[in-house]
Every structure is written in C-alpha cells, then in structure tokens.
N, C-alpha and C. Protein backbone atom coordinates (compact mmCIF):
# COMPACT_ATOMS: atom_id res chain seq x y z
N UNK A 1 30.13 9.39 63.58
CA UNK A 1 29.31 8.84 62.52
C UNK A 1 28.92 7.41 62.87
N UNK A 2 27.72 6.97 62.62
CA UNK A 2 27.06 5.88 63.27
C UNK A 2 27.48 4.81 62.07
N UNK A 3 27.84 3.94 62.93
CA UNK A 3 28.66 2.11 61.97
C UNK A 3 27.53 2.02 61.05
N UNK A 4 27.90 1.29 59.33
CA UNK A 4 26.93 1.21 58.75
C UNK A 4 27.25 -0.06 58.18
N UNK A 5 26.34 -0.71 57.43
CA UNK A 5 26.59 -1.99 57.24
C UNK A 5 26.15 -2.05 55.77
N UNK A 6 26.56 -3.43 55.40
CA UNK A 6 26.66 -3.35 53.47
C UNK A 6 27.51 -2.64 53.14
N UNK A 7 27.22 -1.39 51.88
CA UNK A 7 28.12 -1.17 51.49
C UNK A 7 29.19 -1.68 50.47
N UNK A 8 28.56 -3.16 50.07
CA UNK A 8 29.24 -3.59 49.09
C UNK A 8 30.56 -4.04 49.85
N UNK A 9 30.70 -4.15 51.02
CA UNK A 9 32.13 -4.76 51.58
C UNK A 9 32.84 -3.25 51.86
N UNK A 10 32.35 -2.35 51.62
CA UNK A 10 33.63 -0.92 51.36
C UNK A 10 32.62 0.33 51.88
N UNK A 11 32.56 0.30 53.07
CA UNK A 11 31.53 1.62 53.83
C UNK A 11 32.56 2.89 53.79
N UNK A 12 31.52 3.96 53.48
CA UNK A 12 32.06 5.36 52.91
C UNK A 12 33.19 5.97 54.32
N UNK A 13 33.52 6.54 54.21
CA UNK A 13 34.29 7.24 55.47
C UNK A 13 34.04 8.28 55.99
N UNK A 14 32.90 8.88 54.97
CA UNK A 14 32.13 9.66 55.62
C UNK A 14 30.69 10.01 55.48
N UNK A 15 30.23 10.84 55.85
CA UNK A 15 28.95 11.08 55.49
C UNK A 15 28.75 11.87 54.35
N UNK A 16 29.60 12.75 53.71
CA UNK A 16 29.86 13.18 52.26
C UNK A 16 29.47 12.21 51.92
N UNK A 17 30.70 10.90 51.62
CA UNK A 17 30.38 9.96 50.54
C UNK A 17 29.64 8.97 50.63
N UNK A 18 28.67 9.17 51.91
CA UNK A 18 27.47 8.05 52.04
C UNK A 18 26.54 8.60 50.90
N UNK A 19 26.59 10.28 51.54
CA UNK A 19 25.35 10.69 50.75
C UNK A 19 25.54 10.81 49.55
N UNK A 20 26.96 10.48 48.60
CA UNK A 20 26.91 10.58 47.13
C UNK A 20 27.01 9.24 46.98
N UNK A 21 27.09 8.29 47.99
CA UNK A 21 26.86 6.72 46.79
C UNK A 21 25.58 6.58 46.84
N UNK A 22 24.42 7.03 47.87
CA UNK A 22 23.64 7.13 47.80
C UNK A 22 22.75 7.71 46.35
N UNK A 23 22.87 8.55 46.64
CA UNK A 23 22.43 9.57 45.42
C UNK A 23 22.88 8.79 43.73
N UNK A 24 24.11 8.60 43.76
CA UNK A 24 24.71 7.57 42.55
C UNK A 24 24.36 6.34 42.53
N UNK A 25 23.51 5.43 43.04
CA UNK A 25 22.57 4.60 43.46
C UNK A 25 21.26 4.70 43.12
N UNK A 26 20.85 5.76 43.53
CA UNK A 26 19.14 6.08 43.22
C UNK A 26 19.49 6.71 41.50
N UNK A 27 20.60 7.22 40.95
CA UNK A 27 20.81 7.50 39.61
C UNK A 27 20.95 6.51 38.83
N UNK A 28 21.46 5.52 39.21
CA UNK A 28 21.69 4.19 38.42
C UNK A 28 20.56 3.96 38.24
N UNK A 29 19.41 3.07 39.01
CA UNK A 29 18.02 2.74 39.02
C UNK A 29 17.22 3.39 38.54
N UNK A 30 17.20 4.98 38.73
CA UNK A 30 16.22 5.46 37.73
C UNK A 30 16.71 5.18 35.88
N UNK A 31 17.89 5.56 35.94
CA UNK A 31 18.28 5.55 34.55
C UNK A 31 17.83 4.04 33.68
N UNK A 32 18.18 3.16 35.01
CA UNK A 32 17.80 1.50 34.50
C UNK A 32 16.12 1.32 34.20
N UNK A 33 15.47 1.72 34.97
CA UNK A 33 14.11 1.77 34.91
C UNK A 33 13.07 2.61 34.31
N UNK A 34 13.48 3.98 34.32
CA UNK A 34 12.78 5.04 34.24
C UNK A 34 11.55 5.47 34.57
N UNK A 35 11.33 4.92 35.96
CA UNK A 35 10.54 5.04 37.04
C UNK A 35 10.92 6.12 38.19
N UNK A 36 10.02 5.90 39.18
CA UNK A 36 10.53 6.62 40.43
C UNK A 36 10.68 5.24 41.05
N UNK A 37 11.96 5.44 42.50
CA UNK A 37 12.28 4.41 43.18
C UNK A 37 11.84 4.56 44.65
N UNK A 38 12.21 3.55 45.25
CA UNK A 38 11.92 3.71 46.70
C UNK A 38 13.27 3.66 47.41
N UNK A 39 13.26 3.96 48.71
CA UNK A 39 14.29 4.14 49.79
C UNK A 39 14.60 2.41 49.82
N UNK A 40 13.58 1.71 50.08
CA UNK A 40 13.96 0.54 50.10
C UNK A 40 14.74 -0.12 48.59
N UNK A 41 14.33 -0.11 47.66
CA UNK A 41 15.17 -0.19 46.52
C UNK A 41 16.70 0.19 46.35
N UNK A 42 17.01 1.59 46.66
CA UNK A 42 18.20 1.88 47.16
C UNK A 42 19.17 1.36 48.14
N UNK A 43 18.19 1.38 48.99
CA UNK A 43 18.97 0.21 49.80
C UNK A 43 19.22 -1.07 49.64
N UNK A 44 18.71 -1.60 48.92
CA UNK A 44 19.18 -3.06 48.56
C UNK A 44 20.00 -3.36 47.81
N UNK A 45 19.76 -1.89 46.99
CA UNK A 45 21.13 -1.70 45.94
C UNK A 45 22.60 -1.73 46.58
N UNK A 46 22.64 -1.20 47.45
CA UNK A 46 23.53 -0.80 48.12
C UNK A 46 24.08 -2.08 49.57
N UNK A 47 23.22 -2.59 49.86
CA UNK A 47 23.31 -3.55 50.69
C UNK A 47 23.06 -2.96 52.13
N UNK A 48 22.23 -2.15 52.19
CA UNK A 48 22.43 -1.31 53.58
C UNK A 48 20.48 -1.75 54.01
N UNK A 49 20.64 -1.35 55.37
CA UNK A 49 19.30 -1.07 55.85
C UNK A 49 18.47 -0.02 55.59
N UNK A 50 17.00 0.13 55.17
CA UNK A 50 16.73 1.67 54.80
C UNK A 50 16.99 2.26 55.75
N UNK A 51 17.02 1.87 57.01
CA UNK A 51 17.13 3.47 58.13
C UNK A 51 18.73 4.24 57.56
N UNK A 52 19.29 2.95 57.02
CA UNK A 52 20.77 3.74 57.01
C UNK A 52 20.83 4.88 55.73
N UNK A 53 19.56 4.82 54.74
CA UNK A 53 18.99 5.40 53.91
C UNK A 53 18.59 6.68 54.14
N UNK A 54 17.92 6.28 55.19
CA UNK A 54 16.85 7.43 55.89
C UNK A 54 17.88 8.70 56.91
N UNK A 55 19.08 8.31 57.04
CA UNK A 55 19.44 8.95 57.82
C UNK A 55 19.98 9.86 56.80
N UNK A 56 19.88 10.10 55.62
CA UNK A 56 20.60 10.99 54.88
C UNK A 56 19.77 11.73 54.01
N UNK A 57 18.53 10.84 53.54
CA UNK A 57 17.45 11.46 53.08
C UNK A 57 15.69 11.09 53.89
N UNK A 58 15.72 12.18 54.20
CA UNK A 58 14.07 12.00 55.12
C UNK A 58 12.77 11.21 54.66
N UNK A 59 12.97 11.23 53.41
CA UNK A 59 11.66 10.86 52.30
C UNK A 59 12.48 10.14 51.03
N UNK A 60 11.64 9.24 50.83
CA UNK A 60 11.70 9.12 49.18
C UNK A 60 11.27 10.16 48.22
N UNK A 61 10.72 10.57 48.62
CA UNK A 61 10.66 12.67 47.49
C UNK A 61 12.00 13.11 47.88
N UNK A 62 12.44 13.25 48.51
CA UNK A 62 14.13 14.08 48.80
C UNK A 62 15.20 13.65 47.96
N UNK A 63 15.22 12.16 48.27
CA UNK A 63 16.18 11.34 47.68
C UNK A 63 16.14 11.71 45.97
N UNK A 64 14.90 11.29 45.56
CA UNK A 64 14.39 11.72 44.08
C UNK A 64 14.84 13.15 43.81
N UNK A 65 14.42 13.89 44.18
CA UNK A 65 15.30 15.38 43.95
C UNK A 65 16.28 15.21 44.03
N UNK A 66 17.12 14.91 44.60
CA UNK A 66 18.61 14.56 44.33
C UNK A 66 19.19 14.02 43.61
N UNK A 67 18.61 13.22 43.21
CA UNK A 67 18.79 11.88 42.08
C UNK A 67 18.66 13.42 41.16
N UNK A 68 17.94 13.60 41.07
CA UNK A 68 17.17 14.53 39.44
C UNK A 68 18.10 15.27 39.15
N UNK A 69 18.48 16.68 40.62
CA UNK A 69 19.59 17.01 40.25
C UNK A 69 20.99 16.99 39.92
N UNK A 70 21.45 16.18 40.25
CA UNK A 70 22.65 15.31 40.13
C UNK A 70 23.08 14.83 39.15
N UNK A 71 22.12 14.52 38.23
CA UNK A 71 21.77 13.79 37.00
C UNK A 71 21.37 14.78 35.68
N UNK A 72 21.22 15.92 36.16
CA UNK A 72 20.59 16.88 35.34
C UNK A 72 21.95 17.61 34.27
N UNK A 73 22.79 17.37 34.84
CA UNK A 73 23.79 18.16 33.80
C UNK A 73 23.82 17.77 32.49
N UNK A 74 23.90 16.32 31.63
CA UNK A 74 23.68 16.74 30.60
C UNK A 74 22.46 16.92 29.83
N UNK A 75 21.54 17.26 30.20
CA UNK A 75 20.46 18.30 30.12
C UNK A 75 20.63 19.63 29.54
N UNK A 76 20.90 19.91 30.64
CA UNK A 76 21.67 21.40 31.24
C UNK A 76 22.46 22.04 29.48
N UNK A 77 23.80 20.63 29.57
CA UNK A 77 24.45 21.18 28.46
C UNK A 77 23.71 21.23 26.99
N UNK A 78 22.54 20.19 26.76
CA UNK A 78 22.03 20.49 25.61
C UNK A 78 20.78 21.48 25.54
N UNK A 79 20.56 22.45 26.69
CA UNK A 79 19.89 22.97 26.48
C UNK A 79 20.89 24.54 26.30
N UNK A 80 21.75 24.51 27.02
CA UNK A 80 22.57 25.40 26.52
C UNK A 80 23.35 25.50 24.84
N UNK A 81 23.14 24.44 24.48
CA UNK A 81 23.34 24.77 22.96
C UNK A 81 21.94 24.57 21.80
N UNK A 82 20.99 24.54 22.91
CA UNK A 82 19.49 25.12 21.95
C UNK A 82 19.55 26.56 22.20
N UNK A 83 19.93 27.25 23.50
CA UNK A 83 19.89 28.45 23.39
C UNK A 83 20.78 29.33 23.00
N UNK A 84 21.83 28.72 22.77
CA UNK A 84 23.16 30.03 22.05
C UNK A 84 22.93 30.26 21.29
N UNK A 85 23.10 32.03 21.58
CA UNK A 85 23.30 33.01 20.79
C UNK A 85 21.81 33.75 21.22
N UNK A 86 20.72 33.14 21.65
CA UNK A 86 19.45 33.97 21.69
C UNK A 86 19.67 35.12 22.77
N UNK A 87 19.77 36.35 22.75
CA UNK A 87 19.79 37.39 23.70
C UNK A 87 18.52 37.92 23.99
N UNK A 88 17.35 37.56 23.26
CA UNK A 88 16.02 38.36 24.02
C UNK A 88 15.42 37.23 25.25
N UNK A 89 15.54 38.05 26.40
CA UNK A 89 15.00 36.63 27.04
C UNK A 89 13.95 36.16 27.09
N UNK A 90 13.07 36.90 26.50
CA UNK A 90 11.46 36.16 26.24
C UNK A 90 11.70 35.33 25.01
N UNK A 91 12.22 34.75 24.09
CA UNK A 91 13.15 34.82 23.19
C UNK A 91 14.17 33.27 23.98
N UNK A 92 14.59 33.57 24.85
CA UNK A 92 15.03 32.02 25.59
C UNK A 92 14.47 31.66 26.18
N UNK A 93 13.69 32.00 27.22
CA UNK A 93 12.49 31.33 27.83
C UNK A 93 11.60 30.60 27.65
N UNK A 94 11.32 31.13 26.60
CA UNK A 94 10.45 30.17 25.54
C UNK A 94 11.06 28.72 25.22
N UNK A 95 11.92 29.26 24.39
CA UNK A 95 12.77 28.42 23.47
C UNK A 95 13.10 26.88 24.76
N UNK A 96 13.85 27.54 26.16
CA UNK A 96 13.76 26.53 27.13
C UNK A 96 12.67 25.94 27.97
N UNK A 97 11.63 26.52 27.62
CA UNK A 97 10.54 25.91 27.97
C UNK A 97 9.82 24.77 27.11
N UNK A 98 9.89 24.91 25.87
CA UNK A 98 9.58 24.01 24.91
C UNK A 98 10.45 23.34 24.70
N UNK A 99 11.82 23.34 24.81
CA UNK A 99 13.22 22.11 24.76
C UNK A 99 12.59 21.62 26.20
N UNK A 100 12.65 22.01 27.46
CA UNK A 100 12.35 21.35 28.54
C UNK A 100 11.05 20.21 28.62
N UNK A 101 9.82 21.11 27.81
CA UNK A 101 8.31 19.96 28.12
C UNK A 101 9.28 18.85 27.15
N UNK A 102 9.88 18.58 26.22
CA UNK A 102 10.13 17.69 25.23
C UNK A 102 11.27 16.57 25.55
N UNK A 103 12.12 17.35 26.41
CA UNK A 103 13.09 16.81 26.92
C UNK A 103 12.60 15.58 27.98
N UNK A 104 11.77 15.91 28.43
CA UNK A 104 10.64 15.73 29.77
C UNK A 104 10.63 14.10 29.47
N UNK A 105 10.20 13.88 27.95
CA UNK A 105 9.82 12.41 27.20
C UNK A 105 11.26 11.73 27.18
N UNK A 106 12.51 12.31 26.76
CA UNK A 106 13.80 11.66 27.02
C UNK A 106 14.76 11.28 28.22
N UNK A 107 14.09 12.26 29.18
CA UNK A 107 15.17 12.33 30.46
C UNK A 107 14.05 11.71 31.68
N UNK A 108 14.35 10.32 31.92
CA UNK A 108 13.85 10.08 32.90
C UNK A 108 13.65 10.32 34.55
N UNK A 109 15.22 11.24 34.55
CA UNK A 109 15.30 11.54 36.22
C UNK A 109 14.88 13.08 35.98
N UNK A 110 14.89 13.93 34.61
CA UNK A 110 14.28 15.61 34.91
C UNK A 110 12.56 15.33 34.73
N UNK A 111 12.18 13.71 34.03
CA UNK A 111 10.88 13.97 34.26
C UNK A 111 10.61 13.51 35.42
N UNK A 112 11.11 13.03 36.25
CA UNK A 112 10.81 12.44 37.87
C UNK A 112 11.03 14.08 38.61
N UNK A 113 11.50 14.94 38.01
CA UNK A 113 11.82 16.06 38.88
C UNK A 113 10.79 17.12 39.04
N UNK A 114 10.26 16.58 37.27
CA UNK A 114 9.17 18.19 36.93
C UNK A 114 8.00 17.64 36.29
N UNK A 115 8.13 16.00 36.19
CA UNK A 115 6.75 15.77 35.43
C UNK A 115 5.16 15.79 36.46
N UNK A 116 3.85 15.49 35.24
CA UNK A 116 2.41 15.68 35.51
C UNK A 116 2.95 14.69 37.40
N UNK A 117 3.37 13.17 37.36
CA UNK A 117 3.00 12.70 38.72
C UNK A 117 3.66 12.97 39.40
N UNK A 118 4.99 13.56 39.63
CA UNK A 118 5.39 14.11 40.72
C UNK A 118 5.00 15.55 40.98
N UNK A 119 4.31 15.93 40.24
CA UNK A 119 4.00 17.53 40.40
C UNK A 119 2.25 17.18 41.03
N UNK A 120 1.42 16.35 40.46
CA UNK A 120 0.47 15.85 41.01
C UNK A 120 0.06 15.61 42.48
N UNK A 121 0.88 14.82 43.10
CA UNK A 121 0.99 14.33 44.16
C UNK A 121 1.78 15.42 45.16
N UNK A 122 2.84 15.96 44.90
CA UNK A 122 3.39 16.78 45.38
C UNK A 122 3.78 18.36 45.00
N UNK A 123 2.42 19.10 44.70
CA UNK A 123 2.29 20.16 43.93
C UNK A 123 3.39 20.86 44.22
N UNK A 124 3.65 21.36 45.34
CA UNK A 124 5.08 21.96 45.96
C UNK A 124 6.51 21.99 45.82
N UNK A 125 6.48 20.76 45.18
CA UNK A 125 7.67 20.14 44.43
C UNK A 125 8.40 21.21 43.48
N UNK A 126 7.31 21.49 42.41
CA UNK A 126 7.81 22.68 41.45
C UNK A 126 8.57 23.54 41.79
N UNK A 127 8.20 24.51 42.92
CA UNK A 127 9.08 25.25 43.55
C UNK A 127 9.13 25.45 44.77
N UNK A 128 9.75 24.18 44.90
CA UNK A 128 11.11 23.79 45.99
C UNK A 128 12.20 24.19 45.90
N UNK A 129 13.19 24.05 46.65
CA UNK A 129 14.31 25.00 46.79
C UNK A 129 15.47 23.81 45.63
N UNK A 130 15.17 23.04 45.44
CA UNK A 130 15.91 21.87 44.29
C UNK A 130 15.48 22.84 43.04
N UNK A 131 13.88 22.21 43.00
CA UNK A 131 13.68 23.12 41.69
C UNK A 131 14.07 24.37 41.05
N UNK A 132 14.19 25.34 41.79
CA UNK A 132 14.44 26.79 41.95
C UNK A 132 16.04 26.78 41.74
N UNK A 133 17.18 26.25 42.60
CA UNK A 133 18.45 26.01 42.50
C UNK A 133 18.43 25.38 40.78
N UNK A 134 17.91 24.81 40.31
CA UNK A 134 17.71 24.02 38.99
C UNK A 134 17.11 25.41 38.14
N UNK A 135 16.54 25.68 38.33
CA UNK A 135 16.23 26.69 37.33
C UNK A 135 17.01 27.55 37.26
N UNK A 136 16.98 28.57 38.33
CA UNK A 136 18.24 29.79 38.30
C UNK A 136 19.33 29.19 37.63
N UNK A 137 20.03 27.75 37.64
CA UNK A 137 21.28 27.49 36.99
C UNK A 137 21.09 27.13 35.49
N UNK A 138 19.91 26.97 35.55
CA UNK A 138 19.10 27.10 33.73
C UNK A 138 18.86 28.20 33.40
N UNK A 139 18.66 29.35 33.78
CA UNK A 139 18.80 30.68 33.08
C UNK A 139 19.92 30.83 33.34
N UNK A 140 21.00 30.70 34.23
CA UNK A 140 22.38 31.33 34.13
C UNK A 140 23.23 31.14 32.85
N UNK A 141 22.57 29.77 32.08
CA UNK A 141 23.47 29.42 30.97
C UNK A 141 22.60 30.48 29.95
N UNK A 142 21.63 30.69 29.82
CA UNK A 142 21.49 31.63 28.56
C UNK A 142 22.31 32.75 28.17
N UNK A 143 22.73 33.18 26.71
CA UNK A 143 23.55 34.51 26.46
C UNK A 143 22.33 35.48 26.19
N UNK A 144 21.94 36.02 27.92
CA UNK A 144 20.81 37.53 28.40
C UNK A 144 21.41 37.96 28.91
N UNK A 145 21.71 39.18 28.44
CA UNK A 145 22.34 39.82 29.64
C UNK A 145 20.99 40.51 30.62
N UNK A 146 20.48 39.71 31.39
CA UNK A 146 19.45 39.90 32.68
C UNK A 146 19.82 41.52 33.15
N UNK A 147 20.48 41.72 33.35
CA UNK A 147 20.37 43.47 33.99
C UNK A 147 20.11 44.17 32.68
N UNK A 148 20.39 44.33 31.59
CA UNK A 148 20.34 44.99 30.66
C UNK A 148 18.67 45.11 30.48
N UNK A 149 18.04 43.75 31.08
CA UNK A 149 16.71 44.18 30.62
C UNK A 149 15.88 44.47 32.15
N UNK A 150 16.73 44.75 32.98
CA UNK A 150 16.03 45.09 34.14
C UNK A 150 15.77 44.12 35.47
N UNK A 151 16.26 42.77 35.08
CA UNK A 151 16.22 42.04 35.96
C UNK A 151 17.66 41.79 37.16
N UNK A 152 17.12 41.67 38.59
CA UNK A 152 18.47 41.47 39.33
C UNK A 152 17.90 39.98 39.94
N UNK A 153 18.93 39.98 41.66
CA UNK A 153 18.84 37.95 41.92
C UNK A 153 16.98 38.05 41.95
N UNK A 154 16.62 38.92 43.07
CA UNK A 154 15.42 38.81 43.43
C UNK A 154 14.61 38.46 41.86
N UNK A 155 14.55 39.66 41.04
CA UNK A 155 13.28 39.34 39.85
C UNK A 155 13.61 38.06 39.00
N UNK A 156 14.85 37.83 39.09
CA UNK A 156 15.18 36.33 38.49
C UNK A 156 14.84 35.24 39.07
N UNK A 157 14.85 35.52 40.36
CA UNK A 157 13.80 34.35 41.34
C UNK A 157 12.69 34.57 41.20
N UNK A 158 11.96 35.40 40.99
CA UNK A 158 10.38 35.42 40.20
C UNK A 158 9.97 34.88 38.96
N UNK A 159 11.24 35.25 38.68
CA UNK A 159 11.00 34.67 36.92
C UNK A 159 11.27 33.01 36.74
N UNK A 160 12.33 32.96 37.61
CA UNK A 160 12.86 31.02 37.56
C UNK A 160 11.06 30.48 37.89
N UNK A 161 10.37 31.46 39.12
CA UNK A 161 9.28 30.71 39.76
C UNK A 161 8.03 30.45 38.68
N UNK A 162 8.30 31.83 38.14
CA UNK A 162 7.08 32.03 37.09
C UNK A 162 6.75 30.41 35.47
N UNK A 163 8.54 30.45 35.67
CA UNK A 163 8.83 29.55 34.69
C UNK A 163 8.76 28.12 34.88
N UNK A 164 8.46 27.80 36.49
CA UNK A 164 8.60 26.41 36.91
C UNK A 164 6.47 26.15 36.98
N UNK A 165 6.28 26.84 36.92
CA UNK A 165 4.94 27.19 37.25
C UNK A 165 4.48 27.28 36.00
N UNK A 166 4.51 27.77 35.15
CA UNK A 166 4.53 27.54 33.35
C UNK A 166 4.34 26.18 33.24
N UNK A 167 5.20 25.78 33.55
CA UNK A 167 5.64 24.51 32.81
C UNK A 167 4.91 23.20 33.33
N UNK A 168 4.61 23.36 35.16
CA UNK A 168 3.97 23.15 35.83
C UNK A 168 2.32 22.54 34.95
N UNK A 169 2.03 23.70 34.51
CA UNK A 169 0.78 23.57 34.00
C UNK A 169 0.53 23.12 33.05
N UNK A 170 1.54 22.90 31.87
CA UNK A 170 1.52 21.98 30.99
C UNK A 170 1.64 20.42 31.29
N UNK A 171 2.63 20.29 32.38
CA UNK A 171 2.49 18.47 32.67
C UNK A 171 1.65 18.50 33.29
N UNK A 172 0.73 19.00 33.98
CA UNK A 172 -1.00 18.42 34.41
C UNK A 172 -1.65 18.55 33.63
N UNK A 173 -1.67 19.49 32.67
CA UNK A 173 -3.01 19.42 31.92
C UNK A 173 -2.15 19.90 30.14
N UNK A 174 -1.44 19.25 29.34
CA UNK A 174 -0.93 19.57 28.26
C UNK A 174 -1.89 19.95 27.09
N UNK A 175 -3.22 19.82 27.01
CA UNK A 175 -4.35 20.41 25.93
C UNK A 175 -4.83 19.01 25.43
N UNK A 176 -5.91 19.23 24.86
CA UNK A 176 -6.65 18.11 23.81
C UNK A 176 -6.79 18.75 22.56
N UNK A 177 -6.19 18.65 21.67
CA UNK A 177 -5.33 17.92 21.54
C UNK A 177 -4.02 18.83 22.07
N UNK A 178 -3.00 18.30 22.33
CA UNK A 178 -1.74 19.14 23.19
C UNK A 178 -1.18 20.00 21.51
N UNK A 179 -0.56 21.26 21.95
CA UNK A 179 0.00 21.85 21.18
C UNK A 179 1.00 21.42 20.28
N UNK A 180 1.26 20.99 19.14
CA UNK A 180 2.51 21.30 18.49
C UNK A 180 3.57 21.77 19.41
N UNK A 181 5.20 22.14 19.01
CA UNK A 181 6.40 22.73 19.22
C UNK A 181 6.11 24.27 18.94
N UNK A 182 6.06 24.34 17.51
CA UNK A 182 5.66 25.74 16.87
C UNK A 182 4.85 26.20 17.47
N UNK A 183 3.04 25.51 17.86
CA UNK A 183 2.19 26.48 18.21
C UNK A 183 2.44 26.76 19.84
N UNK A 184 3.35 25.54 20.47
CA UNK A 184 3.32 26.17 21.62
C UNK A 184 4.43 27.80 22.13
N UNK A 185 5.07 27.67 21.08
CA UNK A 185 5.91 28.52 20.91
C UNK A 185 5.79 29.94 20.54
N UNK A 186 4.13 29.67 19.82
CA UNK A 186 3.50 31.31 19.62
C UNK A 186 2.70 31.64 20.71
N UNK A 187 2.26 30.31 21.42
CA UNK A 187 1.60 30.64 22.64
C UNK A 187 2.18 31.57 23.77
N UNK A 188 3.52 31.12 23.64
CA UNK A 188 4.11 31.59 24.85
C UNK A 188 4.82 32.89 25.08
N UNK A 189 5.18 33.13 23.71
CA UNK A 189 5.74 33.83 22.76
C UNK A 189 4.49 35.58 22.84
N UNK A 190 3.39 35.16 23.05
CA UNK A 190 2.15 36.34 23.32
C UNK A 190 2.00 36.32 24.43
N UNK A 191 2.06 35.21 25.27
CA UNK A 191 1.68 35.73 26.58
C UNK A 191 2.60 35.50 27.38
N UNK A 192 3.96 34.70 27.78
CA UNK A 192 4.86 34.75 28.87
C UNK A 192 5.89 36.07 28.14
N UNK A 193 5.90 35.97 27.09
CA UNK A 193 7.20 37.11 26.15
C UNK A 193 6.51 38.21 27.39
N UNK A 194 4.97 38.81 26.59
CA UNK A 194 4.81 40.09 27.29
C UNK A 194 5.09 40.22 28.54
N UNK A 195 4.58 39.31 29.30
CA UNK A 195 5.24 39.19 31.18
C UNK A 195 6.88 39.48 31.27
N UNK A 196 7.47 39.09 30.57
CA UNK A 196 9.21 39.13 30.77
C UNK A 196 9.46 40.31 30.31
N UNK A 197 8.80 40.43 29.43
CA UNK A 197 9.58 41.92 29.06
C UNK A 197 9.20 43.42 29.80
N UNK A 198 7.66 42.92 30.43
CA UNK A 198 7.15 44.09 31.51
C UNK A 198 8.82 44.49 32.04
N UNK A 199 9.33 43.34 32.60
CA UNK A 199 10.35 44.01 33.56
C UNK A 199 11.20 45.37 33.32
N UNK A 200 11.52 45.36 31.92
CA UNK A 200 11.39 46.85 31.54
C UNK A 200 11.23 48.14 32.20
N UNK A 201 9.51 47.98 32.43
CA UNK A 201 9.05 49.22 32.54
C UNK A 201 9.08 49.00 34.35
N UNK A 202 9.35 48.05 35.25
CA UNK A 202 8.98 47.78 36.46
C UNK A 202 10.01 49.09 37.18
C-alpha cells in the first residue's frame, strides 16, 4: 500500500479504511452543505493530496455514489415504515415512489444520488450498478411476497430498473404545474400498477 500523507496525523492501515474515511468525509460535507462536492474538497478535508483521493475513487461521480449510498440508510428505514403492512406491490411501488420524489427535497445525499442534475448530466447514473444495488435493497424491505405474484431475482431487476427510470422522469421533467402526492399517486396507480401486475400473466 502506497505511503499517504495527512490524514489528520493518523493514516488508515489500510485501504478498507482509507476508503471509508474517505467516503465518511464526502458524507460529512454533503450533509454540511447540501451540494455535490469535489475530490479536491475531500481532500482537504482530510488533509491528503487528491491523487491520494483518486486512487480509491476514479471520478468525483463515484465518490458521490458512495457518499449517497452509505448515507442512505436512514432513508431506507423511514421508508420501510411508510410501507408496512402494504402487500400489493403495485400498491408499494407507488407508495415508494412518491415517499422517494418527496424525500428527494429532505435528503441531500439520496438527492445527489437520484436527483433532475445528477441524472441530467449523467443520464446513466439512474441505473448504475449503485443505483440498482439501492433499489433491489428498497424493494427487499417491502412486506410482497415477490414470488407469490410471479416475480424472481431477474424480473425484480427489471422492475428495480423500471422504477429507477420512473422516477428518473419525474426529476427532469416533474409537470407544470407538478402533480400533487394524491394525484401523483392515481397516476401511477393506472399506469405503473397495470405494468407490475402484468407479471402475473408473464
């Protein structure tokens, strides 16, 4: 492992815990700011050189995904108690899709993950293998039982995609005037419900 410098006086011992003070670094700053940061920012936080940055994350988009997910758990847990008890999953999907666009305005590192300018600039982002790992562990908390209605890993990876892509399209273009909670909820409710529940008949 290559000598690193800064560190606050106390360099990690390994590359594990470079890459989590790292990451707990770029979490601090977003939370302080509620911006997106730079590699160089991090590093100064930290007292290090960016290359020593760079050697753990390739991009400032990487780093940011990490930050997002890392940071995402209590999220996670309050969206799991918007959805208990719902068993239809068109029925939670919904329900976490409209807690998610809303959440979007409170959580500064899940809107750095899934909002209009990082999805803008980096359309691909949505479903990336962060995003996707993030979603699948957002439907895992719903009470669906997913096989019961026909879905296995594969169609649940269609569906996480379908759902990042949903949502996708609301932070670029949210309506003039943007929907209500309720009306977006009948929206989705007619047309993503019927898609989920096809699986059914698939």
């Amino acid at each position: 492992m290559a000598r690193r410098r800064g560190w606050g006086g106390s360099p990690p011992e390994n590359d594990d815990e470079a890459s989590r003070r790292i990451v707990a670094a770029a979490v601090e700053l977003i939370g302080r700011t509620g911006a997106e940061i730079s590699i160089a920012d991090v590093a100064e936080s930290l007292g290090v050189i960016r290359q020593t940055v760079y050697r753990y994350f390739p991009s400032a988009d990487a780093l940011m995904q990490a930050s997002a997910i890392a940071s995402v758990d209590g999220f996670l847990d309050r969206l799991t108690a918007q959805v208990r008890g719902i068993e239809d999953p068109a029925e939670a999907m919904t329900e976490a899709i409209v807690f998610t666009l809303a959440e979007v305005r409170r959580t500064p590192h899940l809107g750095i993950m899934l909002s209009a300018t990082s999805v803008n600039a980096h359309p691909e982002g949505m479903t990336s293998e962060a995003a996707q790992q993030f979603g699948m562990e957002m439907i895992g908390r719903f009470d669906v039982d997913w096989e019961h209605f026909g879905y296995d890993e594969s169609s649940l990876n269609g569906l996480v995609e379908y759902a990042l892509r949903t949502m996708q399209s609301f932070f670029i273009s949210p309506g003039n005037p943007p929907r209500t909670e309720d009306e977006l909820r009948i929206y989705l409710r007619r047309w993503m419900g019927t898609a989920i529940m096809a699986q059914l008949s698939v």
